[in-house]
Protein backbone atom coordinates (compact mmCIF):
# COMPACT_ATOMS: atom_id res chain seq x y z
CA UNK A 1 105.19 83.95 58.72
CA UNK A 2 102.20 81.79 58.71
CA UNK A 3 102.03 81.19 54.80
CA UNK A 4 104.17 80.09 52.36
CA UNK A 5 104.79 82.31 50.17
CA UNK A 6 105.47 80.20 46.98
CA UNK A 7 102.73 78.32 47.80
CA UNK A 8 100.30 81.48 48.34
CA UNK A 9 101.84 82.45 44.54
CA UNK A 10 100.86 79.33 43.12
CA UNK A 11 96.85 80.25 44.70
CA UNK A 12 97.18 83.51 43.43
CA UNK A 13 97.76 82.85 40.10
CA UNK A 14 94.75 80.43 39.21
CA UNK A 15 92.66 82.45 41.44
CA UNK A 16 93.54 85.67 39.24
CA UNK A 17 92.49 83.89 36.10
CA UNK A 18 88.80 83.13 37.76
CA UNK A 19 87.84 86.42 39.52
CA UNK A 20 86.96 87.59 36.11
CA UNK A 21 84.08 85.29 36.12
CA UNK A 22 82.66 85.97 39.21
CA UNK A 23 78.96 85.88 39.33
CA UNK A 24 78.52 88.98 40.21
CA UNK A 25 75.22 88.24 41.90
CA UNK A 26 73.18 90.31 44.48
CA UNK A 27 70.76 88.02 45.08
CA UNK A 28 70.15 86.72 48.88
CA UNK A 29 70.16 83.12 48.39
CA UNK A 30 68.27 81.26 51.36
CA UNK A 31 66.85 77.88 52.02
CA UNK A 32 65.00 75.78 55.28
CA UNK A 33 66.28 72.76 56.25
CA UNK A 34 66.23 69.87 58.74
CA UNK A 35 68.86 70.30 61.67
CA UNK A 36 70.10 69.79 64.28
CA UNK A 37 70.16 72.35 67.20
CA UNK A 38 71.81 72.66 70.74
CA UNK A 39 68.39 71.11 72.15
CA UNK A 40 67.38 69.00 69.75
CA UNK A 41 65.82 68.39 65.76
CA UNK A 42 64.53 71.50 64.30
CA UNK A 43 64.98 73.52 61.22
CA UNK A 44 67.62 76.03 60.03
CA UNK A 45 67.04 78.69 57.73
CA UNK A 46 70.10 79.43 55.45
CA UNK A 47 71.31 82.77 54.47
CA UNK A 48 74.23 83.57 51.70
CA UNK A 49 74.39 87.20 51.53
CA UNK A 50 75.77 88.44 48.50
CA UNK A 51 78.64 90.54 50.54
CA UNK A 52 82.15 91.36 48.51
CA UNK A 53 83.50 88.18 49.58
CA UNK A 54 86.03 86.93 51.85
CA UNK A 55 88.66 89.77 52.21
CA UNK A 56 91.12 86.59 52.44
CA UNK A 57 90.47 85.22 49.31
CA UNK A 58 90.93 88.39 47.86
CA UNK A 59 94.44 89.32 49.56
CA UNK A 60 97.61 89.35 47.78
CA UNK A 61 97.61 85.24 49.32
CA UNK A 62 95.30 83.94 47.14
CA UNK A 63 93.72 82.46 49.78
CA UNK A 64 92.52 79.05 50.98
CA UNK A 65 93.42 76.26 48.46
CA UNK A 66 90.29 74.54 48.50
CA UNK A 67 87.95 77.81 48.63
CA UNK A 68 85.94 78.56 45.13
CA UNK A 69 83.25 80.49 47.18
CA UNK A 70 84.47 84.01 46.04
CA UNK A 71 83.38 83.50 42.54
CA UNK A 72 79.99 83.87 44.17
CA UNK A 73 80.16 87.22 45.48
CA UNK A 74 79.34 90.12 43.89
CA UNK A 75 82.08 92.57 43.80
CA UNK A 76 80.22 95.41 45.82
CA UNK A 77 76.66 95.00 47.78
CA UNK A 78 73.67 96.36 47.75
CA UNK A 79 72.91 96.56 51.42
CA UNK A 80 69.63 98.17 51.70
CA UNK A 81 68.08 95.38 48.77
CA UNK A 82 69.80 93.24 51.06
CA UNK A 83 68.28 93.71 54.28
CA UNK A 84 64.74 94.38 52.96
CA UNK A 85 65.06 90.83 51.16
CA UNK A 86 66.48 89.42 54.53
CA UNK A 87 63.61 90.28 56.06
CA UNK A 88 60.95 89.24 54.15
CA UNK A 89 62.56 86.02 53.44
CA UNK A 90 62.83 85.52 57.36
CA UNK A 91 59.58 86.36 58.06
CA UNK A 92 58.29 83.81 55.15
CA UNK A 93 60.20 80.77 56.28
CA UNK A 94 59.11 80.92 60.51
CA UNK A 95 56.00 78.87 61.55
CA UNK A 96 54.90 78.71 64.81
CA UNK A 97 55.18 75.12 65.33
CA UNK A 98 58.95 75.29 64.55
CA UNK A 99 62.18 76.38 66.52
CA UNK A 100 64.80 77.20 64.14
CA UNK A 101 68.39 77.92 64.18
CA UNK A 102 69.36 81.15 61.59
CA UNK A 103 72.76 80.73 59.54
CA UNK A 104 74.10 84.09 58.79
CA UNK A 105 76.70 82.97 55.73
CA UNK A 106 78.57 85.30 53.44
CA UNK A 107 80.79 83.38 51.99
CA UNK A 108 83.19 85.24 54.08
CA UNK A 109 83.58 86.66 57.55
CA UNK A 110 80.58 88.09 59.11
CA UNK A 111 82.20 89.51 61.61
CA UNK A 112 84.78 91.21 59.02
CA UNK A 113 83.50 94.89 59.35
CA UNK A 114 85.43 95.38 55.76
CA UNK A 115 82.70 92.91 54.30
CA UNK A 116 79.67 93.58 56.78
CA UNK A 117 79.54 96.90 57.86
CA UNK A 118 79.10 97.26 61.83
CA UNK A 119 75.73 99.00 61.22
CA UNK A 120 74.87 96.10 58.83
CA UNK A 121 75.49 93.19 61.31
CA UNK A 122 73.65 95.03 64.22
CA UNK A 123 70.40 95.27 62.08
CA UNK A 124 70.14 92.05 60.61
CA UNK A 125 71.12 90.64 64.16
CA UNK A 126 68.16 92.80 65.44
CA UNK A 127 65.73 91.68 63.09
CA UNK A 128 66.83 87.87 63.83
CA UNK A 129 66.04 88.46 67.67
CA UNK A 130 62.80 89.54 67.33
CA UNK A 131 61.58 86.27 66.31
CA UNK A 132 60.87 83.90 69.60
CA UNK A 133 61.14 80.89 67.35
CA UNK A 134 64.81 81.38 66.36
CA UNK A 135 66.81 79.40 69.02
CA UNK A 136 70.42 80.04 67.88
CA UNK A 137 72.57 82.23 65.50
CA UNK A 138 74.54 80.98 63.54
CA UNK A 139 77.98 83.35 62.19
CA UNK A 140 80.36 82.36 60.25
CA UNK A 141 84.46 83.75 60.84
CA UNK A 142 88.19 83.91 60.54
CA UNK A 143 89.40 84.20 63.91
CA UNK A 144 91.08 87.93 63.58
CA UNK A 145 87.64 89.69 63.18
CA UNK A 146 86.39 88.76 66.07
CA UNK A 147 87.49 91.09 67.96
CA UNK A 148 86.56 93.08 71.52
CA UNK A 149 84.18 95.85 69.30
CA UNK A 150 82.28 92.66 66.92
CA UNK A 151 81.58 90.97 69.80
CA UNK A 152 80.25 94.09 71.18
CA UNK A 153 78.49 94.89 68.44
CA UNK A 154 76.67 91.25 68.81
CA UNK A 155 76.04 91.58 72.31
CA UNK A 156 74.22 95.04 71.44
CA UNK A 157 72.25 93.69 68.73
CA UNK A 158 70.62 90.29 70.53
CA UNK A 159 71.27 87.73 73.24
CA UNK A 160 74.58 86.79 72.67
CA UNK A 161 73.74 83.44 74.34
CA UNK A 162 72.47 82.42 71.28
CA UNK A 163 75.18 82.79 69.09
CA UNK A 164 77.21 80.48 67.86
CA UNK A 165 80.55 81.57 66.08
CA UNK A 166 81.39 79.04 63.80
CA UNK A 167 85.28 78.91 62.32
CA UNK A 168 86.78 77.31 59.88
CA UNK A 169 89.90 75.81 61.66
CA UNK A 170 90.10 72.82 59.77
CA UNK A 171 93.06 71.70 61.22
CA UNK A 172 94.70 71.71 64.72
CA UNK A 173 97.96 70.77 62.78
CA UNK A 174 100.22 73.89 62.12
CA UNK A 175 101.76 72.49 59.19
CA UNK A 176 98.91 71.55 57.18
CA UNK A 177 97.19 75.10 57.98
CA UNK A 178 100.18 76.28 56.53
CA UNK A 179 101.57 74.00 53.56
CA UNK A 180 98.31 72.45 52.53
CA UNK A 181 95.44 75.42 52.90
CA UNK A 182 97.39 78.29 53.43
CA UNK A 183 94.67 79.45 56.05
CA UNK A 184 96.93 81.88 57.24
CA UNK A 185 96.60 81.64 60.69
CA UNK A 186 97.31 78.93 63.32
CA UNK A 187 96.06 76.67 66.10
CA UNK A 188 96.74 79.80 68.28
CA UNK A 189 94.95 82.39 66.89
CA UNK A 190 92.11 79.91 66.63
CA UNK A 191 92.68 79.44 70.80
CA UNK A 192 92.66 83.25 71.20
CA UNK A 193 89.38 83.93 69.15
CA UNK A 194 87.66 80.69 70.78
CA UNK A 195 88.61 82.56 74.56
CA UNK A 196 87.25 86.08 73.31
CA UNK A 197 83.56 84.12 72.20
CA UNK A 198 83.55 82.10 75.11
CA UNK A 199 84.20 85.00 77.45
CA UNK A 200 81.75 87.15 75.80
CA UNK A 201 79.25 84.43 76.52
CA UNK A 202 78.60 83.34 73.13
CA UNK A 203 80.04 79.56 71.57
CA UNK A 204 82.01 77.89 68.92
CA UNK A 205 81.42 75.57 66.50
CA UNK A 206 85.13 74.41 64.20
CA UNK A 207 84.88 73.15 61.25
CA UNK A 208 87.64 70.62 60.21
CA UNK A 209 88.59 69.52 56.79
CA UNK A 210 88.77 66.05 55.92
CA UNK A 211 91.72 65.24 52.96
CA UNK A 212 93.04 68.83 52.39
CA UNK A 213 95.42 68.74 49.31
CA UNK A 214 98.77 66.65 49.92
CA UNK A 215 97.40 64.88 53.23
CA UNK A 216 96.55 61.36 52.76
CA UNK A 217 93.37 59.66 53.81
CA UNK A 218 94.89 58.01 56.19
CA UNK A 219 97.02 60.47 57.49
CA UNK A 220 93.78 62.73 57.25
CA UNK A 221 91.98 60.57 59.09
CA UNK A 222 94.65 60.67 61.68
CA UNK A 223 94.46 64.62 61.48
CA UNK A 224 90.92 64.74 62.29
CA UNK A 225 91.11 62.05 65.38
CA UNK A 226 93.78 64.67 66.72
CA UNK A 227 92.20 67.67 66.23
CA UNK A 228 88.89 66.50 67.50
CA UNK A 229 91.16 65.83 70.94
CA UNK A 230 92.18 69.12 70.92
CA UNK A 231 89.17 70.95 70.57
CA UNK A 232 87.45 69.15 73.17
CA UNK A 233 90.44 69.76 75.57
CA UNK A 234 89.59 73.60 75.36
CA UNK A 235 85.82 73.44 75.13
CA UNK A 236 84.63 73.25 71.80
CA UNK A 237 80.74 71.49 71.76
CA UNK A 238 80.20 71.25 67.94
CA UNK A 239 82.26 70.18 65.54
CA UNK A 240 81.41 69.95 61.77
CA UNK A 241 83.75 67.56 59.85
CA UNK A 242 83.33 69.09 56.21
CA UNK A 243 84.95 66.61 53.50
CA UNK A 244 86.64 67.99 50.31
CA UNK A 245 84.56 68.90 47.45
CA UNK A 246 86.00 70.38 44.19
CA UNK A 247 85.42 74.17 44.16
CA UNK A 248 86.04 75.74 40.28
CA UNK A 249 88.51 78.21 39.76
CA UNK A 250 91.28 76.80 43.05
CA UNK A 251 94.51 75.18 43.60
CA UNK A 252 93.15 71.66 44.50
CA UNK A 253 91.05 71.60 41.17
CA UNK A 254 93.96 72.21 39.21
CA UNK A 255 95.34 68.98 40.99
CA UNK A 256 91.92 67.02 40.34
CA UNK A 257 91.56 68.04 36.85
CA UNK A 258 95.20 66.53 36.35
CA UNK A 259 93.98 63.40 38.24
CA UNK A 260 96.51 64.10 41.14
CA UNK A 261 93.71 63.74 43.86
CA UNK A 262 90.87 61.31 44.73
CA UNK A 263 88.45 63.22 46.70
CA UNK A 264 87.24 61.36 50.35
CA UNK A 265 85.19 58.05 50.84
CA UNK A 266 82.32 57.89 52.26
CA UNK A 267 83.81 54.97 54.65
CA UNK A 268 86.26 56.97 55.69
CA UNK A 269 83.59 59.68 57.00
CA UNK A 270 81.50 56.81 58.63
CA UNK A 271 84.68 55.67 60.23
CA UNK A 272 85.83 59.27 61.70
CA UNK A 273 82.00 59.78 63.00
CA UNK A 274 81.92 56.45 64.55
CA UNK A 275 85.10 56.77 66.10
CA UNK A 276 84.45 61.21 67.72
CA UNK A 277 80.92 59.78 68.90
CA UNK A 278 81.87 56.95 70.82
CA UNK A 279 84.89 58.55 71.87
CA UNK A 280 83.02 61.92 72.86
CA UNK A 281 79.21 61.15 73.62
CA UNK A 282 78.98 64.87 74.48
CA UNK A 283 79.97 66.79 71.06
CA UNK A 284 77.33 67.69 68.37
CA UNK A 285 79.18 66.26 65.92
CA UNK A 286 78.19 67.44 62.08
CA UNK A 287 78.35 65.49 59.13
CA UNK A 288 76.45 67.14 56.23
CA UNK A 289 78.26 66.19 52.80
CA UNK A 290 78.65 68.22 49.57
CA UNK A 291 78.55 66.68 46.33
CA UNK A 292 78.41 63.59 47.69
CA UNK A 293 78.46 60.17 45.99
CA UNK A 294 79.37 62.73 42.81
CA UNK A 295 83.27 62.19 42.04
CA UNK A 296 83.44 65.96 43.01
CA UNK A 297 82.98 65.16 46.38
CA UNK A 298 83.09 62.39 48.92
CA UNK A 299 82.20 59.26 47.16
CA UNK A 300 82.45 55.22 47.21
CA UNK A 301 81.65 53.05 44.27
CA UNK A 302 78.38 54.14 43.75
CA UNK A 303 76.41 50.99 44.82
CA UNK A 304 76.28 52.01 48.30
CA UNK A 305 76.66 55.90 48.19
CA UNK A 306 73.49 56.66 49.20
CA UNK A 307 72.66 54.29 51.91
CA UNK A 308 76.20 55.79 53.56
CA UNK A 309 74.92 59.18 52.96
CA UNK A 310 71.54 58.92 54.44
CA UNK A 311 72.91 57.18 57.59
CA UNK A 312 75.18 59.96 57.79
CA UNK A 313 71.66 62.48 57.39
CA UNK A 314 70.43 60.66 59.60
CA UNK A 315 73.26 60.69 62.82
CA UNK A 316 73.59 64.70 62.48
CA UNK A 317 69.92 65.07 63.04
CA UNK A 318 69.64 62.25 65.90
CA UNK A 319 73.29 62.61 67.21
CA UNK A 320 72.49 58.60 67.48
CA UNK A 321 75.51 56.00 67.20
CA UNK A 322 72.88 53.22 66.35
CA UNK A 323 72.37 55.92 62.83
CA UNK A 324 75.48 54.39 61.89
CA UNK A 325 77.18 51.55 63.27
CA UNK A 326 74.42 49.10 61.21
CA UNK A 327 75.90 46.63 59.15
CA UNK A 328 77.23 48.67 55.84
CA UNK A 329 78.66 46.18 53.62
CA UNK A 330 79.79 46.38 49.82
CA UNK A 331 82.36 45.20 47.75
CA UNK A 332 84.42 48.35 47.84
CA UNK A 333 84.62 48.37 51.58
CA UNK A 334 87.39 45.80 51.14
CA UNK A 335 89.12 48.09 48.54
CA UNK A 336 88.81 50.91 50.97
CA UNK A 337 90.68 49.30 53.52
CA UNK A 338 93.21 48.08 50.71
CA UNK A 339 93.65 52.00 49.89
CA UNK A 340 93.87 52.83 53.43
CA UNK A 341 96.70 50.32 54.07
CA UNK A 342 98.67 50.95 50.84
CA UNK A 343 98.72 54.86 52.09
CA UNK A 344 99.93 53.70 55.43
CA UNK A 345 102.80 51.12 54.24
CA UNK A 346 104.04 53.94 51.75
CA UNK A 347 104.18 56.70 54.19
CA UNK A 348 105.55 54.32 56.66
């Protein structure tokens, strides 16, 4: 069993009382950004696709504990208004002068054939390759879609070298997968789906969460040191270290709305990056913060939130240590450290 099945009841039940209020929305949401690719600083050009939603999230689980992103789905998809908008959207946002990376996101699984039909993800993936400019290709996944026939149907659809299968692993620890998230899979599965990508000749990016409900910051911080060892023991290049924000509508806002957890600080994310990039000079190492210096997400005192956060901008782009090992002082740095060691001396 790899959920809890009290737990998973618990999810259920406040995620039952928000699906009413989905959005409902068919619109294809997209943006162009600054980032940071393979080869260097370019641009990525963001796609949510208004798909069903994570099939996950809308299992007799609940889902993840943290996840609010199904209240953004629409419960069935227009696929054709879909693809023409893709389209025209993508052709809009390339210039010439530009080399892009293309994020694929449904809020979901791409690669789930329940929410992206096969057909689907072969002609949106054949529309992105026509485009010299786009560099990489971005999809996002639970490790049991992708399977022998998805990575297939990539492989048929554009140069699979470019693709970059990006999961949300969050931890490498069992337990907190498990009793914290209820992901509802393991380290293991994650190892089998990262072999099947590799082998087909595309790559991975994880994501790992930073202060999942009932993990401490320090013991998070501990987490993501660990896990970061692990994935670069099997391979994994990029890593994305995503820190909590409060999604509507989940388990872990019910615990923030009754002041039960402090969402991340900002030192604590300066700390981890410092620490994976000195330790690992090789990984592309993402740091790209929602709601932060909001209380909703990762936050300090407010004084220095935004030079923190800018550094941070500033070391995915450049994948530079010297981004952010300046000389960040404030007052609450000392009462960061007090929080940190208070955490440690209890759970000790």
């Amino acid at each position: 069993m790899k959920f809890d099945i009290e737990f998973a009841q618990s999810i259920k039940e406040i995620r039952e009382k928000s699906l009413g209020d989905r959005s409902h929305t068919r619109k294809v949401v997209h943006w162009v950004e600054d980032h940071r690719l393979r080869s260097g600083p370019g641009k990525a050009i963001v796609f949510i696709l208004p798909t069903r939603g994570c099939s996950w999230a809308l299992s007799k689980s609940g889902g993840c504990s943290i996840c609010g992103y199904i209240y953004d789905n629409p419960k069935e998809s227009d696929f054709d208004t879909m693809l023409e908008t893709f389209k025209i959207k993508l052709q809009e946002s390339i210039k010439e002068s530009d080399i892009y990376s293309v994020k694929l996101f449904t809020s979901g699984s791409f690669l789930d054939f329940s929410e992206v039909p096969q057909d689907i993800q072969k002609r949106i993936l054949e529309e992105t390759s026509q485009y010299e400019e786009v560099k990489e290709i971005v999809l996002e996944s639970r490790p049991e879609y992708v399977t022998e026939k998805a990575l297939d149907t990539i492989a048929e659809s554009t140069d699979i070298s470019k693709v970059e299968v990006a999961i949300g692993l969050e931890s490498a620890d069992n337990d907190i997968l498990m009793k914290s998230i209820n992901k509802g899979f393991f380290w293991e599965d994650f190892e089998k789906a990262m072999l099947r990508i590799t082998e087909a000749g595309a790559r991975v990016k994880a994501y790992l969460l930073f202060k999942p409900p009932f993990v401490s910051e320090f013991n998070s911080i501990q987490d993501i040191l660990q896990s970061v060892s692990k994935l670069n023991e099997i391979g994994v290049e990029t890593i994305s270290i995503n820190a909590i924000s409060i999604h509507r509508g989940t388990y872990l806002s019910h615990l923030f709305e009754k002041k039960h957890y402090r969402t991340p600080w900002l030192w604590s994310l300066l700390h981890l990056c410092n620490e994976i990039k000195s330790t690992y000079p090789h990984l592309r190492l993402i740091c790209d913060v929602v709601a932060a210096g909001t209380q909703r997400g990762a936050h300090n005192c407010g004084d220095c939130d935004s030079k923190i956060i800018d550094a941070l901008k500033k070391f995915t782009m450049s994948q530079s240590l010297e981004d952010i090992s300046g000389d960040f002082e404030c007052s609450c740095k000392i009462e960061w450290k007090s929080y940190l060691f208070e955490e440690k001396v209890t759970l000790g």
